[in-house]
C-alpha atoms as a PDB file:
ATOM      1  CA  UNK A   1       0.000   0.000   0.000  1.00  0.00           C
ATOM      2  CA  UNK A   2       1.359   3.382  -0.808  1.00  0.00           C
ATOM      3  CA  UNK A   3       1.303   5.897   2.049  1.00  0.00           C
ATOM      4  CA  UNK A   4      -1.829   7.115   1.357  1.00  0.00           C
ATOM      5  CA  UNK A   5      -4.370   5.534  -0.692  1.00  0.00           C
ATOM      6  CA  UNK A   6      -6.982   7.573  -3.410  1.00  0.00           C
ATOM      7  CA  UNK A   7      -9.793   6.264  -0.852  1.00  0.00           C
ATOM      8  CA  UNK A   8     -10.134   7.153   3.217  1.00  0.00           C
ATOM      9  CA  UNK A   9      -8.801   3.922   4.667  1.00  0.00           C
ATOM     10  CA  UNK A  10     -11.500   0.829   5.689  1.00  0.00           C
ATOM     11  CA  UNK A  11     -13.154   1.101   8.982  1.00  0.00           C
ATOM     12  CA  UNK A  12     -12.068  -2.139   9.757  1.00  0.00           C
ATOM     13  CA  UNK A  13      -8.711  -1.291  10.077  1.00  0.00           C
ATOM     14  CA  UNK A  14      -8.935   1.696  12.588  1.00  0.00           C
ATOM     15  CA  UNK A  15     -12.225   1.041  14.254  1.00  0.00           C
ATOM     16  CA  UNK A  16     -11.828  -1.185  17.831  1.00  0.00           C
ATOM     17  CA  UNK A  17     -13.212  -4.469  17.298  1.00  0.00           C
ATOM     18  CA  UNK A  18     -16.203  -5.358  19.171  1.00  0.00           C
ATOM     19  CA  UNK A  19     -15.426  -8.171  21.942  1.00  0.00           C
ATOM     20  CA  UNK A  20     -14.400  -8.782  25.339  1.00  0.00           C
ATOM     21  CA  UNK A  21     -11.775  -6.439  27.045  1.00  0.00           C
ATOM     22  CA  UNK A  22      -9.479  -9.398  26.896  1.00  0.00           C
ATOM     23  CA  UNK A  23      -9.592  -9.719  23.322  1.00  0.00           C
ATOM     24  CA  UNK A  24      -9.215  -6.271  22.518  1.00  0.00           C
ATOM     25  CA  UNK A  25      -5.819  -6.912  25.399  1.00  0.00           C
ATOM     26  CA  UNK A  26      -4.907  -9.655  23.459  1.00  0.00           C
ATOM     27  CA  UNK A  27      -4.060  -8.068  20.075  1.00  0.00           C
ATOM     28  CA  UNK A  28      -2.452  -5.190  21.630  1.00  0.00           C
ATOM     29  CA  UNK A  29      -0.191  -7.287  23.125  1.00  0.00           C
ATOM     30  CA  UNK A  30       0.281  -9.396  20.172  1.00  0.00           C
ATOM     31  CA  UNK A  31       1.030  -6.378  17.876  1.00  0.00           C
ATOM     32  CA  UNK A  32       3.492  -4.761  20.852  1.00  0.00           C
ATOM     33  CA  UNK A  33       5.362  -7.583  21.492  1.00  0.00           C
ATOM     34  CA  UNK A  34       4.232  -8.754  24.455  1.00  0.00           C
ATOM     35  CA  UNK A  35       2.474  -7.678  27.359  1.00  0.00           C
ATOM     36  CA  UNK A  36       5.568  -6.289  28.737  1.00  0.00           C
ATOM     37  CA  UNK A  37       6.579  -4.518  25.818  1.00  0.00           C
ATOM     38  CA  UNK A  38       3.382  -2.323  26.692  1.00  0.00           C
ATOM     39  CA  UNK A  39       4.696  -0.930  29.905  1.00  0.00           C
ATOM     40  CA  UNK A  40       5.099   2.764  30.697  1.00  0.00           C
ATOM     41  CA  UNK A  41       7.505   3.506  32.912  1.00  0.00           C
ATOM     42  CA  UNK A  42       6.154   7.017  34.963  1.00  0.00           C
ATOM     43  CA  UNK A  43       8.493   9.701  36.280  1.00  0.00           C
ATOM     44  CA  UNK A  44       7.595   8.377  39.913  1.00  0.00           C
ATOM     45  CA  UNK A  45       8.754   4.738  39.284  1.00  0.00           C
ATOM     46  CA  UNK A  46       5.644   3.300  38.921  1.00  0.00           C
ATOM     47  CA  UNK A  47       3.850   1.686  35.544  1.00  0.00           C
ATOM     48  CA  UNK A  48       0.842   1.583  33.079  1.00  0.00           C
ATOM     49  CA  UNK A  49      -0.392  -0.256  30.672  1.00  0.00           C
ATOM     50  CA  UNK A  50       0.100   1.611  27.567  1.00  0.00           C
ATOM     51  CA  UNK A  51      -2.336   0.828  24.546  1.00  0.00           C
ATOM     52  CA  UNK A  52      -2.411   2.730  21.042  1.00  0.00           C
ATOM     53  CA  UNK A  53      -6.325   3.686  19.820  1.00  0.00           C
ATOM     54  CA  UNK A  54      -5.933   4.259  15.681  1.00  0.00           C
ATOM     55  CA  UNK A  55      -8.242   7.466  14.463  1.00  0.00           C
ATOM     56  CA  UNK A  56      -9.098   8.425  11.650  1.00  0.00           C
ATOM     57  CA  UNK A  57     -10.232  11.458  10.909  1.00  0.00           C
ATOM     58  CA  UNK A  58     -13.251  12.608   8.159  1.00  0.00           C
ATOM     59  CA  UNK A  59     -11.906  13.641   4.913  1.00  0.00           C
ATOM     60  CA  UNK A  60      -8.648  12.486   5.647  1.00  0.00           C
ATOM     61  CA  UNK A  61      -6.744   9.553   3.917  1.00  0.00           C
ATOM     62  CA  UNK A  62      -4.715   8.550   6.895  1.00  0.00           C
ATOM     63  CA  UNK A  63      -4.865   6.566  10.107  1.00  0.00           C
ATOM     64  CA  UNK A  64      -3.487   8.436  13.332  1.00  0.00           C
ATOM     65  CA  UNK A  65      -1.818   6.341  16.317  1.00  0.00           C
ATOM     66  CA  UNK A  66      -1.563   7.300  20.055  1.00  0.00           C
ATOM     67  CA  UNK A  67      -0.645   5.672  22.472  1.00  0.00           C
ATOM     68  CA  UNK A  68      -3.230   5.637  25.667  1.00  0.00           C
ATOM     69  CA  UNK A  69      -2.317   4.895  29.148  1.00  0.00           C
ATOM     70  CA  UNK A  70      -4.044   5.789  32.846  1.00  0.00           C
ATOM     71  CA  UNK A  71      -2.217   7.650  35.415  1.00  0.00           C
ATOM     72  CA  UNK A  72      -3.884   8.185  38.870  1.00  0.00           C
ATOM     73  CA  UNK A  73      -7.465   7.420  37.275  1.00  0.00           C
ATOM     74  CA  UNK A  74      -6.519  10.138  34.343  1.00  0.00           C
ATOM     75  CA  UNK A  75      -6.205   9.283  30.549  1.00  0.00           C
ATOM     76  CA  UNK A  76      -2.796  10.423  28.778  1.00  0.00           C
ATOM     77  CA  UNK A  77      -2.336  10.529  25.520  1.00  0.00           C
ATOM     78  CA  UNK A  78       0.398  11.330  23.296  1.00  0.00           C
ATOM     79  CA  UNK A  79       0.841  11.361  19.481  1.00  0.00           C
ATOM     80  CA  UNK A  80       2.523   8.012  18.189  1.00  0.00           C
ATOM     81  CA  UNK A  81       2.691   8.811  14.398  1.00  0.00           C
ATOM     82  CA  UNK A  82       0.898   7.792  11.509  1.00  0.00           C
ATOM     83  CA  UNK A  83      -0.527   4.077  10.898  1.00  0.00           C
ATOM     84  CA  UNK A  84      -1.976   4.096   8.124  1.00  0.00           C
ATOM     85  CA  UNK A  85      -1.886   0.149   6.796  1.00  0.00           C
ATOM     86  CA  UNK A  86      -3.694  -2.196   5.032  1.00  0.00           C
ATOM     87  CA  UNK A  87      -5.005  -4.311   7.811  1.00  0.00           C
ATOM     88  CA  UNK A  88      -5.836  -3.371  11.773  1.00  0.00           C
ATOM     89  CA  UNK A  89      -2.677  -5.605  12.521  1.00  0.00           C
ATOM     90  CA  UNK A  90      -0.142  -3.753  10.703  1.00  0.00           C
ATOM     91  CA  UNK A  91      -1.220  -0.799  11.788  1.00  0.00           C
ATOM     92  CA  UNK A  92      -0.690  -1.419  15.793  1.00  0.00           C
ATOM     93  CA  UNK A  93       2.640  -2.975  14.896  1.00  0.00           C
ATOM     94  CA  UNK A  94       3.218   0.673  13.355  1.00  0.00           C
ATOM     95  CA  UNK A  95       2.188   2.266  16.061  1.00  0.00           C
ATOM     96  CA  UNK A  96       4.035   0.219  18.804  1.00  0.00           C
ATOM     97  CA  UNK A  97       7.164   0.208  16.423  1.00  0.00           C
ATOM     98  CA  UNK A  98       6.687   4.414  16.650  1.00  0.00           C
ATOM     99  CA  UNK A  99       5.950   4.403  20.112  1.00  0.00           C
ATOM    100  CA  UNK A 100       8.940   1.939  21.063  1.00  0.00           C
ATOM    101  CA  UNK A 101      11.663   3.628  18.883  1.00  0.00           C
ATOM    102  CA  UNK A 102      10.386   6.832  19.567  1.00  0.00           C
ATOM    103  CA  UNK A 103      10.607   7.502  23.170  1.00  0.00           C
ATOM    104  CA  UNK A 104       6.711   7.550  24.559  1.00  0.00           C
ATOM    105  CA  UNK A 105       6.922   4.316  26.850  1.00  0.00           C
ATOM    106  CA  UNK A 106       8.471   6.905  29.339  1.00  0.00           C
ATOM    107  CA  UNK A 107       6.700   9.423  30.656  1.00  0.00           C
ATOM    108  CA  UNK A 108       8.071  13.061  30.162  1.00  0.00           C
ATOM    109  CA  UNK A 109       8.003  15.841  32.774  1.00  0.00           C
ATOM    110  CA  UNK A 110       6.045  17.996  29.978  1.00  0.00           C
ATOM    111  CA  UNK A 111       3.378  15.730  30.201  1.00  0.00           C
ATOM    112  CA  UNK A 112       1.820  17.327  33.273  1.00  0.00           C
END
């Protein structure tokens, strides 16, 4: 696939597949790397479970990739790149190889 298609991308690939919460675990982890390859490490030691949610956005031709994770009951969210792929797969391996290679799987003091 070129990086971006003459047509907006399938829903299928950047919508969140209905199913149990384990499921939806399940291919995050399987697209990370592992479930350990999904830690965030915080400034204060501690760690979250990081997950990327794919958007896409109307009008647009690409997929958008950020990665998710809760700290004290709050959502962060930072900017992972673009993952804009043929299937949902490739596109979380995109967006885990961004986030991994990248720098987000530790948290910044800007973040606050």
């Amino acid at each position: 696939m070129s990086r971006w298609g003459p047509q907006p991308p399938l829903a299928e690939v950047w919508k969140v597949p209905t199913g149990p919460r384990s499921q939806q675990a399940a291919e995050q982890d399987k697209a990370a790397g592992g479930r350990a390859a999904r830690v965030v490490r915080l400034l204060d030691g501690r760690t979250a479970t990081g997950s990327i949610r794919l958007k896409h956005f109307p009008k647009s031709r690409r997929i958008y990739a950020y990665l998710r994770y809760s700290v004290d009951g709050r959502t962060r969210t930072k900017y992972a790149g673009d993952a804009t792929a043929d299937t949902r797969e490739k596109a979380l391996k995109r967006a885990w190889s961004h986030a991994q290679t990248d720098g987000l799987m530790v948290e910044q003091a800007a973040d606050d």
